[in-house]
C-alpha atoms as a PDB file:
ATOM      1  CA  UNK A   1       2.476  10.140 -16.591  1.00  0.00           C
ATOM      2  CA  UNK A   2       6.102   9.839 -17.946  1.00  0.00           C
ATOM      3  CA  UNK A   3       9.169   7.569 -16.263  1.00  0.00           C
ATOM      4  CA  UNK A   4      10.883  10.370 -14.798  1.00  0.00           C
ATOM      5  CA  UNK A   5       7.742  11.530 -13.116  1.00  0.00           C
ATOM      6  CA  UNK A   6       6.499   7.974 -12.110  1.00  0.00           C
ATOM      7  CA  UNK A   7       9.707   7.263 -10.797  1.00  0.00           C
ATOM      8  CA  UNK A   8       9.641  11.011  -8.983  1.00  0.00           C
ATOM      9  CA  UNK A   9       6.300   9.906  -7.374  1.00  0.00           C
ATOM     10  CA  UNK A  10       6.920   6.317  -6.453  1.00  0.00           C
ATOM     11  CA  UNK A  11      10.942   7.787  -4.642  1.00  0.00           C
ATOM     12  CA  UNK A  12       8.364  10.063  -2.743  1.00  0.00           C
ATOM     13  CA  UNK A  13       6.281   7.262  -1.518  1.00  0.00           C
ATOM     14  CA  UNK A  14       9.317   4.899  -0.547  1.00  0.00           C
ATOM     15  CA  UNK A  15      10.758   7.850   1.213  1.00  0.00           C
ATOM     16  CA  UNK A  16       7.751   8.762   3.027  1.00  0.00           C
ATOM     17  CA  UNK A  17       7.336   4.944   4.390  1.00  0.00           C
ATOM     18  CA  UNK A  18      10.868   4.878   5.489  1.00  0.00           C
ATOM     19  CA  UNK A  19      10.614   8.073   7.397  1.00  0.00           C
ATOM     20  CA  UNK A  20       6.834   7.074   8.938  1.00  0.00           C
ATOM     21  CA  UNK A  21       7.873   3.693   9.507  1.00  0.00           C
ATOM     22  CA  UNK A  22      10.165   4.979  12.578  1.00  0.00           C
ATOM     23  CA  UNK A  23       6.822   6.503  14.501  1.00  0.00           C
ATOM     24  CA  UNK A  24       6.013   5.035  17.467  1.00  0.00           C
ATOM     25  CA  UNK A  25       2.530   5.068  16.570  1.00  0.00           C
ATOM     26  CA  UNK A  26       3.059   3.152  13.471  1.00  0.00           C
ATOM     27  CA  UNK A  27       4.109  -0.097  14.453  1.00  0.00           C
ATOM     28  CA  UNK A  28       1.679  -2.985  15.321  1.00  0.00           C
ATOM     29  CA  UNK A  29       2.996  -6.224  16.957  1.00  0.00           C
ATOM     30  CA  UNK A  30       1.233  -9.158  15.418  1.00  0.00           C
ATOM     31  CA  UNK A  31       0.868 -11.234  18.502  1.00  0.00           C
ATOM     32  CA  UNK A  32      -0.286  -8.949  20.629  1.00  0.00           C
ATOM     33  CA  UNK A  33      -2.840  -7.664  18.607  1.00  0.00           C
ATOM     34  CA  UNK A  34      -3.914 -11.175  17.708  1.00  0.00           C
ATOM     35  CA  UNK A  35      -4.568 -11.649  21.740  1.00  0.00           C
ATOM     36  CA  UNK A  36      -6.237  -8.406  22.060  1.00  0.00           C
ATOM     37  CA  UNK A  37      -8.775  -9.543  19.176  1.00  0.00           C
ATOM     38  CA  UNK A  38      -8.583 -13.350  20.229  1.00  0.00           C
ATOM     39  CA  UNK A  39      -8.199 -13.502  23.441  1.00  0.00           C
ATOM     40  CA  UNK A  40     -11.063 -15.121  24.721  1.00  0.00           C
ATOM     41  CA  UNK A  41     -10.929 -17.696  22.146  1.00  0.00           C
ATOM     42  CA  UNK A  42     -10.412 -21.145  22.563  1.00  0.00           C
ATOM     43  CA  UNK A  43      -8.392 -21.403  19.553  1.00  0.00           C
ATOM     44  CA  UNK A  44      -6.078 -18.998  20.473  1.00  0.00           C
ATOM     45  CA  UNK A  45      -2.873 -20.896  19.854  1.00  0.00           C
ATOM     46  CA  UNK A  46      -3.709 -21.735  16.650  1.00  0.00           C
ATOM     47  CA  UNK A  47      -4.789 -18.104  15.581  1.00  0.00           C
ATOM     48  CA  UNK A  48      -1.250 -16.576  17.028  1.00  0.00           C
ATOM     49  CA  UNK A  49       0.795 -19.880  14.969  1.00  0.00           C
ATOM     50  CA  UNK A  50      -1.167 -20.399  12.212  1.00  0.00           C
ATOM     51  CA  UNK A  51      -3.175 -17.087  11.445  1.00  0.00           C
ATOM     52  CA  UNK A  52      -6.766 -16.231  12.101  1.00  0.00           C
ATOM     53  CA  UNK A  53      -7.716 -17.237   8.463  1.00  0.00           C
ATOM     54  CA  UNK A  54      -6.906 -20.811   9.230  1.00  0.00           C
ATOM     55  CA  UNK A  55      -9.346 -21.125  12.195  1.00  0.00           C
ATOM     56  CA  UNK A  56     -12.502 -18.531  10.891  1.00  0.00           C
ATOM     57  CA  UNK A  57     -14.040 -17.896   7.936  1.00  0.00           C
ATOM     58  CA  UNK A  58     -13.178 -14.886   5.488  1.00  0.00           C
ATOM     59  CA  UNK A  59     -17.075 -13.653   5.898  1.00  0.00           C
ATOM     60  CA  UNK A  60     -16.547 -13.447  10.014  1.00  0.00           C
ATOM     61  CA  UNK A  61     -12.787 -11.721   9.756  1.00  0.00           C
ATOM     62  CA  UNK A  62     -13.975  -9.283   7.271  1.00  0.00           C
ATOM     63  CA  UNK A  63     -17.045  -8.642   9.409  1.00  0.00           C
ATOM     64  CA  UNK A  64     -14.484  -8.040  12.596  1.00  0.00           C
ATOM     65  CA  UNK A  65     -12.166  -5.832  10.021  1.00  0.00           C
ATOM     66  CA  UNK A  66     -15.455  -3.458  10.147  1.00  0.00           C
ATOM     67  CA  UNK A  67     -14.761  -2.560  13.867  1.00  0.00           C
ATOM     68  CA  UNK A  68     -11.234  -2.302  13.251  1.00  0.00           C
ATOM     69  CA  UNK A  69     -11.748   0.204  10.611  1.00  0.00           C
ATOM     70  CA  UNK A  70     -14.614   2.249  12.503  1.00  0.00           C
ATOM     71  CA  UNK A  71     -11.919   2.348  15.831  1.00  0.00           C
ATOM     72  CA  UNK A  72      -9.257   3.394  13.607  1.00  0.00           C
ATOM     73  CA  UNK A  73     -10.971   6.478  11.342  1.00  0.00           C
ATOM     74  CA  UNK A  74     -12.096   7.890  15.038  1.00  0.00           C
ATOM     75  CA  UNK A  75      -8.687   7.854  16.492  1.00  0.00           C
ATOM     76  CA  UNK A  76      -6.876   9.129  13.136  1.00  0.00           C
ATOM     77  CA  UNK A  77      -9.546  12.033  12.712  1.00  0.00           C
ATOM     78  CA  UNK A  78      -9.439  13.355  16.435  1.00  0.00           C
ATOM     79  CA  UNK A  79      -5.164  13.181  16.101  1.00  0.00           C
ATOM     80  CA  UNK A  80      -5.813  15.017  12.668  1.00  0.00           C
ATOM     81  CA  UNK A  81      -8.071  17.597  14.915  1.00  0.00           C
ATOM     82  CA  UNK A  82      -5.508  18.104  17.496  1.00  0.00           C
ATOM     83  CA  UNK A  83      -2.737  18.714  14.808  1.00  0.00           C
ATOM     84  CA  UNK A  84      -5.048  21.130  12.895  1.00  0.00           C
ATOM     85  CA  UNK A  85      -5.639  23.494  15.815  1.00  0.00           C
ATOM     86  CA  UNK A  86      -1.777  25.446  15.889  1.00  0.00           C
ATOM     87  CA  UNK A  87      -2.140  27.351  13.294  1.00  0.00           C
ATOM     88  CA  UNK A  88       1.155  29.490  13.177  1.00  0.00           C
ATOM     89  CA  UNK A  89       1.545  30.980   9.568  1.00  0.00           C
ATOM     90  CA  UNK A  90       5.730  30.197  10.470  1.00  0.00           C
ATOM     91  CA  UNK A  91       5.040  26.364  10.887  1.00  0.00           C
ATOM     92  CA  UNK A  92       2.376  25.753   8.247  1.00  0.00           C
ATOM     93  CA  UNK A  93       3.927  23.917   6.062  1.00  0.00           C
ATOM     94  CA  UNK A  94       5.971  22.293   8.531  1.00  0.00           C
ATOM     95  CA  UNK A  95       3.196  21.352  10.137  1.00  0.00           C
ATOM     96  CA  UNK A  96       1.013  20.364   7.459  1.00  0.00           C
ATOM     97  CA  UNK A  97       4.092  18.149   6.589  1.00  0.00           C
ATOM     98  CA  UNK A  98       3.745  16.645   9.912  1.00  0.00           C
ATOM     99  CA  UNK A  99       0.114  16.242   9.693  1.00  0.00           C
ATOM    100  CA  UNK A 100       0.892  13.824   6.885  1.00  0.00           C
ATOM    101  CA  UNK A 101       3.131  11.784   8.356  1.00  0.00           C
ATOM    102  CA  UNK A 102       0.746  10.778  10.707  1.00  0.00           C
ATOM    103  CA  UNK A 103      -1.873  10.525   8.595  1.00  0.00           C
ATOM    104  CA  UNK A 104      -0.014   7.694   6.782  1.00  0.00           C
ATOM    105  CA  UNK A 105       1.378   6.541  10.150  1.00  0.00           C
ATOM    106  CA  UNK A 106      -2.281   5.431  10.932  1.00  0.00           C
ATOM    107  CA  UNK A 107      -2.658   4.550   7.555  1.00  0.00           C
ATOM    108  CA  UNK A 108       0.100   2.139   7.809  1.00  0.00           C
ATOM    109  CA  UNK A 109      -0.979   1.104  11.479  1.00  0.00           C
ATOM    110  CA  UNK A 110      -4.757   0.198  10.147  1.00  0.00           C
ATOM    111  CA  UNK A 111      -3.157  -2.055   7.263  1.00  0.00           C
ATOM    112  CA  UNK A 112      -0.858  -3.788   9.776  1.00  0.00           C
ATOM    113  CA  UNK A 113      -4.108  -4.385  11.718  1.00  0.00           C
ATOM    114  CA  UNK A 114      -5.969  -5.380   8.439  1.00  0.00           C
ATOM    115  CA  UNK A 115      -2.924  -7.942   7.227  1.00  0.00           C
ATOM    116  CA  UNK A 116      -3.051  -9.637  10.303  1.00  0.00           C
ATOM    117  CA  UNK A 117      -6.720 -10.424  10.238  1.00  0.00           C
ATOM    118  CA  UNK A 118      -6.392 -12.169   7.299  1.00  0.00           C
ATOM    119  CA  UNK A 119      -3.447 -13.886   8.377  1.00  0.00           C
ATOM    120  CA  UNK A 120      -0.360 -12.321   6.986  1.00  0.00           C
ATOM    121  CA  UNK A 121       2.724 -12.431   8.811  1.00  0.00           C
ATOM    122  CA  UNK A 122       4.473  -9.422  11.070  1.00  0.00           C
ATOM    123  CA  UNK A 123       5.729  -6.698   8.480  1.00  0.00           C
ATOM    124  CA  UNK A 124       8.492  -5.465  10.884  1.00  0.00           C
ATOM    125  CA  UNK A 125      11.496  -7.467  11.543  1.00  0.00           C
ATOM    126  CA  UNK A 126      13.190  -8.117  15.169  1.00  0.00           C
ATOM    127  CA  UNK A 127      14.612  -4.799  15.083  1.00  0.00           C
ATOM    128  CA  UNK A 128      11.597  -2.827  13.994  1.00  0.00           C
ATOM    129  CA  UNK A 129      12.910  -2.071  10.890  1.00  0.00           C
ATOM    130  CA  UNK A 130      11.097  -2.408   7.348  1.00  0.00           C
ATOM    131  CA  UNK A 131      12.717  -5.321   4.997  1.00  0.00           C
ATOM    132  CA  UNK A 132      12.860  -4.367   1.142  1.00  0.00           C
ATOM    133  CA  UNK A 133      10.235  -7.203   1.081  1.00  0.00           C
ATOM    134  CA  UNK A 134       8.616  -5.448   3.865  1.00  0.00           C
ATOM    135  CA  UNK A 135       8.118  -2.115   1.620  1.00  0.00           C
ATOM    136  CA  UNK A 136       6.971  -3.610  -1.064  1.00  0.00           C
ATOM    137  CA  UNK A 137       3.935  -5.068   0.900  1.00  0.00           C
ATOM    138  CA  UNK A 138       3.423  -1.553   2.435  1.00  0.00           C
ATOM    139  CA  UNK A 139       3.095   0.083  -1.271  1.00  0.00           C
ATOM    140  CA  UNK A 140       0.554  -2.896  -2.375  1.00  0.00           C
ATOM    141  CA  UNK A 141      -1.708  -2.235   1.313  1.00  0.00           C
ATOM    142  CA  UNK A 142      -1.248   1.967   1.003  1.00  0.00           C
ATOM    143  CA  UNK A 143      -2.247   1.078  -3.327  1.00  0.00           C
ATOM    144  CA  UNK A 144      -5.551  -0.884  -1.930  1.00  0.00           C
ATOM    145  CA  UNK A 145      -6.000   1.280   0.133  1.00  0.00           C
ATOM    146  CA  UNK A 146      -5.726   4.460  -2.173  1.00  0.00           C
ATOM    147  CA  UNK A 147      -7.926   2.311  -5.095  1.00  0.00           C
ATOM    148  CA  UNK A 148      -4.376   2.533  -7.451  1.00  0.00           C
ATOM    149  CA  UNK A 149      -4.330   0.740 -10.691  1.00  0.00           C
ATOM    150  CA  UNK A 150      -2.891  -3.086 -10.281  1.00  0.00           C
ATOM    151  CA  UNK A 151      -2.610  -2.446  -6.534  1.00  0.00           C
ATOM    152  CA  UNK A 152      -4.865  -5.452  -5.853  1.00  0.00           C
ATOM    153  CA  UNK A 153      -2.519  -7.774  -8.061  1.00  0.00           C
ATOM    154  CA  UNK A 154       0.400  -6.635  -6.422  1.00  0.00           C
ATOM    155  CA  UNK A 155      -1.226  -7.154  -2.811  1.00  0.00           C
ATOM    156  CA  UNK A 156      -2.002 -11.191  -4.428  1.00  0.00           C
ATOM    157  CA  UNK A 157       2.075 -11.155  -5.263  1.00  0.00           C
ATOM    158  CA  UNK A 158       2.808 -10.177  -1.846  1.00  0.00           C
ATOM    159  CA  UNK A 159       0.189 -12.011   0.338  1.00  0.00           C
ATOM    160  CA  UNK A 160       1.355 -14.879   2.159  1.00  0.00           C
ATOM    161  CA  UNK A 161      -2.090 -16.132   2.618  1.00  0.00           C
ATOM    162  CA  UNK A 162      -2.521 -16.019  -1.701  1.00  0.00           C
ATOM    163  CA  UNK A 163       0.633 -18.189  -1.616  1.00  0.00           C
ATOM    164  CA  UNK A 164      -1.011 -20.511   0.336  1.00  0.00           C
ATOM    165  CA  UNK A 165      -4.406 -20.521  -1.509  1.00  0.00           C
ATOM    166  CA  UNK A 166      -2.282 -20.801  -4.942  1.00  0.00           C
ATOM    167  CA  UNK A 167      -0.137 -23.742  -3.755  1.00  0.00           C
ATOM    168  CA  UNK A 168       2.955 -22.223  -4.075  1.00  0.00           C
ATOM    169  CA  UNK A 169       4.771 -18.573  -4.322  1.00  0.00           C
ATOM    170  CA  UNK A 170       6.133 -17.453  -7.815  1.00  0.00           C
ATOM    171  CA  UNK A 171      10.096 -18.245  -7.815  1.00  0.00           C
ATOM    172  CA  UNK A 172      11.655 -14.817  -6.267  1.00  0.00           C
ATOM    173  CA  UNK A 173      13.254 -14.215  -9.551  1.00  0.00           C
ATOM    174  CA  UNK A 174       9.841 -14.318 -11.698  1.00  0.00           C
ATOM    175  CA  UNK A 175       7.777 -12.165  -8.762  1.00  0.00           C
ATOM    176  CA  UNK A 176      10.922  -9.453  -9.001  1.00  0.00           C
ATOM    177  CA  UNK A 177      10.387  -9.290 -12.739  1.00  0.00           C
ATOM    178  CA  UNK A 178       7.015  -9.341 -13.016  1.00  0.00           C
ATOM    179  CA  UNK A 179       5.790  -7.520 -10.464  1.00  0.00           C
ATOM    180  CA  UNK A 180       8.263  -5.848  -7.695  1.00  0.00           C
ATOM    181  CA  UNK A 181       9.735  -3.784 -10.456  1.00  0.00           C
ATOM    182  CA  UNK A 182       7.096  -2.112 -12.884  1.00  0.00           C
ATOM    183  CA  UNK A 183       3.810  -2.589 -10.862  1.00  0.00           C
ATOM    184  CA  UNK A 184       5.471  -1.656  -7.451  1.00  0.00           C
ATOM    185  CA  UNK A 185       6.753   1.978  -9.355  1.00  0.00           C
ATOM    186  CA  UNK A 186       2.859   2.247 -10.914  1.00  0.00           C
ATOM    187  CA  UNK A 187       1.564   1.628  -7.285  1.00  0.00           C
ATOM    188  CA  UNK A 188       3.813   3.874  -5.609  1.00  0.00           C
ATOM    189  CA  UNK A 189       3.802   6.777  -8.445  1.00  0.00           C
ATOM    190  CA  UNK A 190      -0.044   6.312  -7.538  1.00  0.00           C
ATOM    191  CA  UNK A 191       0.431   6.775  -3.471  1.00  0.00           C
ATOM    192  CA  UNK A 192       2.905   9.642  -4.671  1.00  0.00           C
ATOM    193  CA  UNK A 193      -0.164  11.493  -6.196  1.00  0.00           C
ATOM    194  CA  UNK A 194      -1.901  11.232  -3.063  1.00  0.00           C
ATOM    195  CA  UNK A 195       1.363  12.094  -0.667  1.00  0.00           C
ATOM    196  CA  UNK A 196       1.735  15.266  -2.619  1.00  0.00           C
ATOM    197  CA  UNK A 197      -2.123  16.122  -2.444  1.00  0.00           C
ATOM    198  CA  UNK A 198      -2.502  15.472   1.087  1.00  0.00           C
ATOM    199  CA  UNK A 199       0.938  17.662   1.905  1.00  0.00           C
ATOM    200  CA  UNK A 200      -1.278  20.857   0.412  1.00  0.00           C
ATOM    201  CA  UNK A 201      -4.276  19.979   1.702  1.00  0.00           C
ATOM    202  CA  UNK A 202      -2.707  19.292   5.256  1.00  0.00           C
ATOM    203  CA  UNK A 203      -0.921  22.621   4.632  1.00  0.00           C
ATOM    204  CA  UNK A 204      -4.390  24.863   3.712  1.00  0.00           C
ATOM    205  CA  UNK A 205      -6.375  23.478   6.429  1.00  0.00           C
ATOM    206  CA  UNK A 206      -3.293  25.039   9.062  1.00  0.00           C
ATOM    207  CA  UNK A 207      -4.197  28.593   7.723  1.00  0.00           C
ATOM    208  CA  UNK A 208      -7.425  28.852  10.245  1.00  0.00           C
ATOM    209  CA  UNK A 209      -6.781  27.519  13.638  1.00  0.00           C
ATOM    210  CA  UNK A 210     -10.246  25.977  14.951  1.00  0.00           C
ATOM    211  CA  UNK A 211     -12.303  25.881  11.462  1.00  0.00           C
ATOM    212  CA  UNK A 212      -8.947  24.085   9.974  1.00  0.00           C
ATOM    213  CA  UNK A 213      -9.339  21.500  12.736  1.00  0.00           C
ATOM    214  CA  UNK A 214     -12.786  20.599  12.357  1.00  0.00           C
ATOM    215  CA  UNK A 215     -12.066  20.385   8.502  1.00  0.00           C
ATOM    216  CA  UNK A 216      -8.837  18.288   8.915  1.00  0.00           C
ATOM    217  CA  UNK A 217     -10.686  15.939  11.184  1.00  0.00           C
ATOM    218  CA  UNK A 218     -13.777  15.549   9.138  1.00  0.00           C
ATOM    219  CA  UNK A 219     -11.962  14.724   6.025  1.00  0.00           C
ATOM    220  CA  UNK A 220      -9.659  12.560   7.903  1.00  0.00           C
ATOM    221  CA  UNK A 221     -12.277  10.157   8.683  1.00  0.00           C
ATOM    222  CA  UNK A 222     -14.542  10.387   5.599  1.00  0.00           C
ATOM    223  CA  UNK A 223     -11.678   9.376   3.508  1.00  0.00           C
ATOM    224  CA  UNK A 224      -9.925   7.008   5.856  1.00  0.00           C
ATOM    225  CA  UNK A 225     -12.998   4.853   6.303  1.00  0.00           C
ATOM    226  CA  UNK A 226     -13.308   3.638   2.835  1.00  0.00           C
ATOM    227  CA  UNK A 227      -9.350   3.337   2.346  1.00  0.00           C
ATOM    228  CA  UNK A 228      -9.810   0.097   5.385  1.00  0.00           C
ATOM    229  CA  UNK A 229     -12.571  -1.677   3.720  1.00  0.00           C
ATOM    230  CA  UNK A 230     -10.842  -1.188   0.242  1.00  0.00           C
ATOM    231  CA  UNK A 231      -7.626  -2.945   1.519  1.00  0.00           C
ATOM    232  CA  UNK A 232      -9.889  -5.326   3.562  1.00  0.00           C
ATOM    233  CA  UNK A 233     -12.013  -6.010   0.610  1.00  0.00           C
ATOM    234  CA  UNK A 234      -8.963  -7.054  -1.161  1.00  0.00           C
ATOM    235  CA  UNK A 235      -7.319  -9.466   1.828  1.00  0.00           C
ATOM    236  CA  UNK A 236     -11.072 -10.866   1.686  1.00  0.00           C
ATOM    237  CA  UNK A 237     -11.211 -11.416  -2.105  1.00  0.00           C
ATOM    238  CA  UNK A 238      -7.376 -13.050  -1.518  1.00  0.00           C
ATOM    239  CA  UNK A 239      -8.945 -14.607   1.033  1.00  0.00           C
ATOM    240  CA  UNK A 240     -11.312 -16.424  -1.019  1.00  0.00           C
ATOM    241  CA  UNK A 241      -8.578 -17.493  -3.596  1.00  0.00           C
ATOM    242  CA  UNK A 242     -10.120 -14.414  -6.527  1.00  0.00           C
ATOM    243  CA  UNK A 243      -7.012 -13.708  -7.979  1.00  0.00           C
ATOM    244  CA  UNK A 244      -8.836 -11.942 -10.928  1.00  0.00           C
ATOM    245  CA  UNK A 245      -6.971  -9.207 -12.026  1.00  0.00           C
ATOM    246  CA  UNK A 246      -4.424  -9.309 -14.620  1.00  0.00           C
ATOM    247  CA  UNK A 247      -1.190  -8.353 -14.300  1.00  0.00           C
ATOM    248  CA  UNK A 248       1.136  -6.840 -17.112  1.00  0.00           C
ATOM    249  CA  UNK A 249       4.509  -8.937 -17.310  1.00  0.00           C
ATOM    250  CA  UNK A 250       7.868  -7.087 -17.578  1.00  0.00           C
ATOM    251  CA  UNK A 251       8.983  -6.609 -20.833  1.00  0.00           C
ATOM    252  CA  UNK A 252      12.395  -7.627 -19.873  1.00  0.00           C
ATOM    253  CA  UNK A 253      10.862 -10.622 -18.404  1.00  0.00           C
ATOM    254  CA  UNK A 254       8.856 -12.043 -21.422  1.00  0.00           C
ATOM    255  CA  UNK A 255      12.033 -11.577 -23.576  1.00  0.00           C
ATOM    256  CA  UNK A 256      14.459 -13.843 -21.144  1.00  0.00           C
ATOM    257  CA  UNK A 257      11.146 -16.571 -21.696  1.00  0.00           C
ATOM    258  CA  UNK A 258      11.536 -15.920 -25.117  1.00  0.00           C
ATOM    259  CA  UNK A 259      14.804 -16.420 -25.389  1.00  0.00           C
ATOM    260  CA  UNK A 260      15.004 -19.519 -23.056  1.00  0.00           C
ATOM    261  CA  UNK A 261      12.572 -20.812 -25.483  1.00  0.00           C
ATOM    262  CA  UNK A 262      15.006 -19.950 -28.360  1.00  0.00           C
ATOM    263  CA  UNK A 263      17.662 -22.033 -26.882  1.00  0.00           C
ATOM    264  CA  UNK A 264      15.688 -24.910 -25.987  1.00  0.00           C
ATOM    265  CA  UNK A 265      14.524 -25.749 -29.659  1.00  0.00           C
ATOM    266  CA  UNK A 266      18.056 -25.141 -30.508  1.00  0.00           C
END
């Protein structure tokens, strides 16, 4: 893949977050969903302040991801079904385009869900709205998701709960140039890829009205399943303090070391 077409492809996916992001379905508030899982526990407090991964164990909240994901693939395929029945040759695309959006609405919703399991903090600010910082962790949970190249690395940069497991978070100028920058544009050229694909396949499955439903809605949830547990499987591993997987400095980075180094000796 060249620059101008990974930097095509990761525009697309930034774009396509901004414009989801403002779907009602999309957002989940992370206190409310921590009493709705929590509830009747007697730890509650500490869950909702400190994060579920402080009070349980990684095995138990990946266990309880499983229902989330199973819940989640149902809803997502019968909204897929419901969106695949009008099958107006006029709208098709339009529609198909629509189908996609809320495709990675619940996409977005589930890894909200997911995050918060494993104790990350809320994604959306006071005014609902997506922080740069807040984008970035989108692109490393959609990348997870997806099974992208360095997407698991990126989710380690990003996690709150890795920073705690590490000791402390890279300085913001060291995470920006070693990761934000060329493995955020890799992850999100790779979500690109699979925004494009799912437009046309979104788009083809509009041309029949019933049999395009049933099709829409079974591949919905036979590919949305195994996107949760690959993003859980990576909080988990996080979880567990497996930062494993390499990650490729900036060029521009390891030159400013190099140079530092330079004018030390000097």
């Amino acid at each position: 893949m060249g620059e101008n077409d990974q930097d095509r492809l990761s525009a697309t996916a930034l774009q396509t977050i901004g414009a989801v992001s403002k779907l009602p379905l999309v957002r989940v508030d992370r206190d409310a969903f921590l009493r709705r899982q929590f509830g009747k526990s007697e730890h509650l407090d500490a869950v909702i302040s400190e994060g579920p991964h402080v009070v349980y164990s990684a095995k138990s909240l990946r266990k309880m991801a499983d229902g989330l994901i199973r819940r989640s693939a149902t809803r997502t395929s019968l909204a897929s079904f419901a969106s695949g029945i009008p099958g107006n040759p006029v709208v098709m695309v339009a529609a198909g385009g629509a189908d996609v959006a809320q495709y990675f609405g619940f996409a977005i919703n589930l890894a909200q869900q997911i995050a918060y399991l494993f104790g990350e903090d809320d994604l959306f600010d006071g005014g609902g709205e997506l922080s740069e910082e807040a984008q970035m962790r989108i692109i490393a949970y959609l990348g997870a998701m997806f099974g992208a190249a360095g997407a698991a690395a990126l989710v380690s940069q990003t996690s709150k709960v890795a920073g705690e497991n590490i000791g402390k978070k890279l300085a913001a100028q060291a995470l920006t140039r070693t990761a934000w920058y060329p493995l955020v544009k890799k992850v999100g050229a790779a979500i690109g890829v699979k925004i494009t694909k799912k437009t046309v396949e979104k788009t083809v499955t509009k041309a029949v009205p019933v049999v395009g439903g049933v099709v829409s809605g079974g591949l919905t949830y036979f590919t949305f399943t195994p996107m949760g547990h690959g993003l859980a499987d990576t909080l988990y591993r996080n979880a567990l303090g497996e930062f494993d997987e390499a990650m490729d400095l900036n060029p521009g980075f390891v030159a400013d070391q190099s140079r530092a180094k330079d004018q030390d000796r000097e």
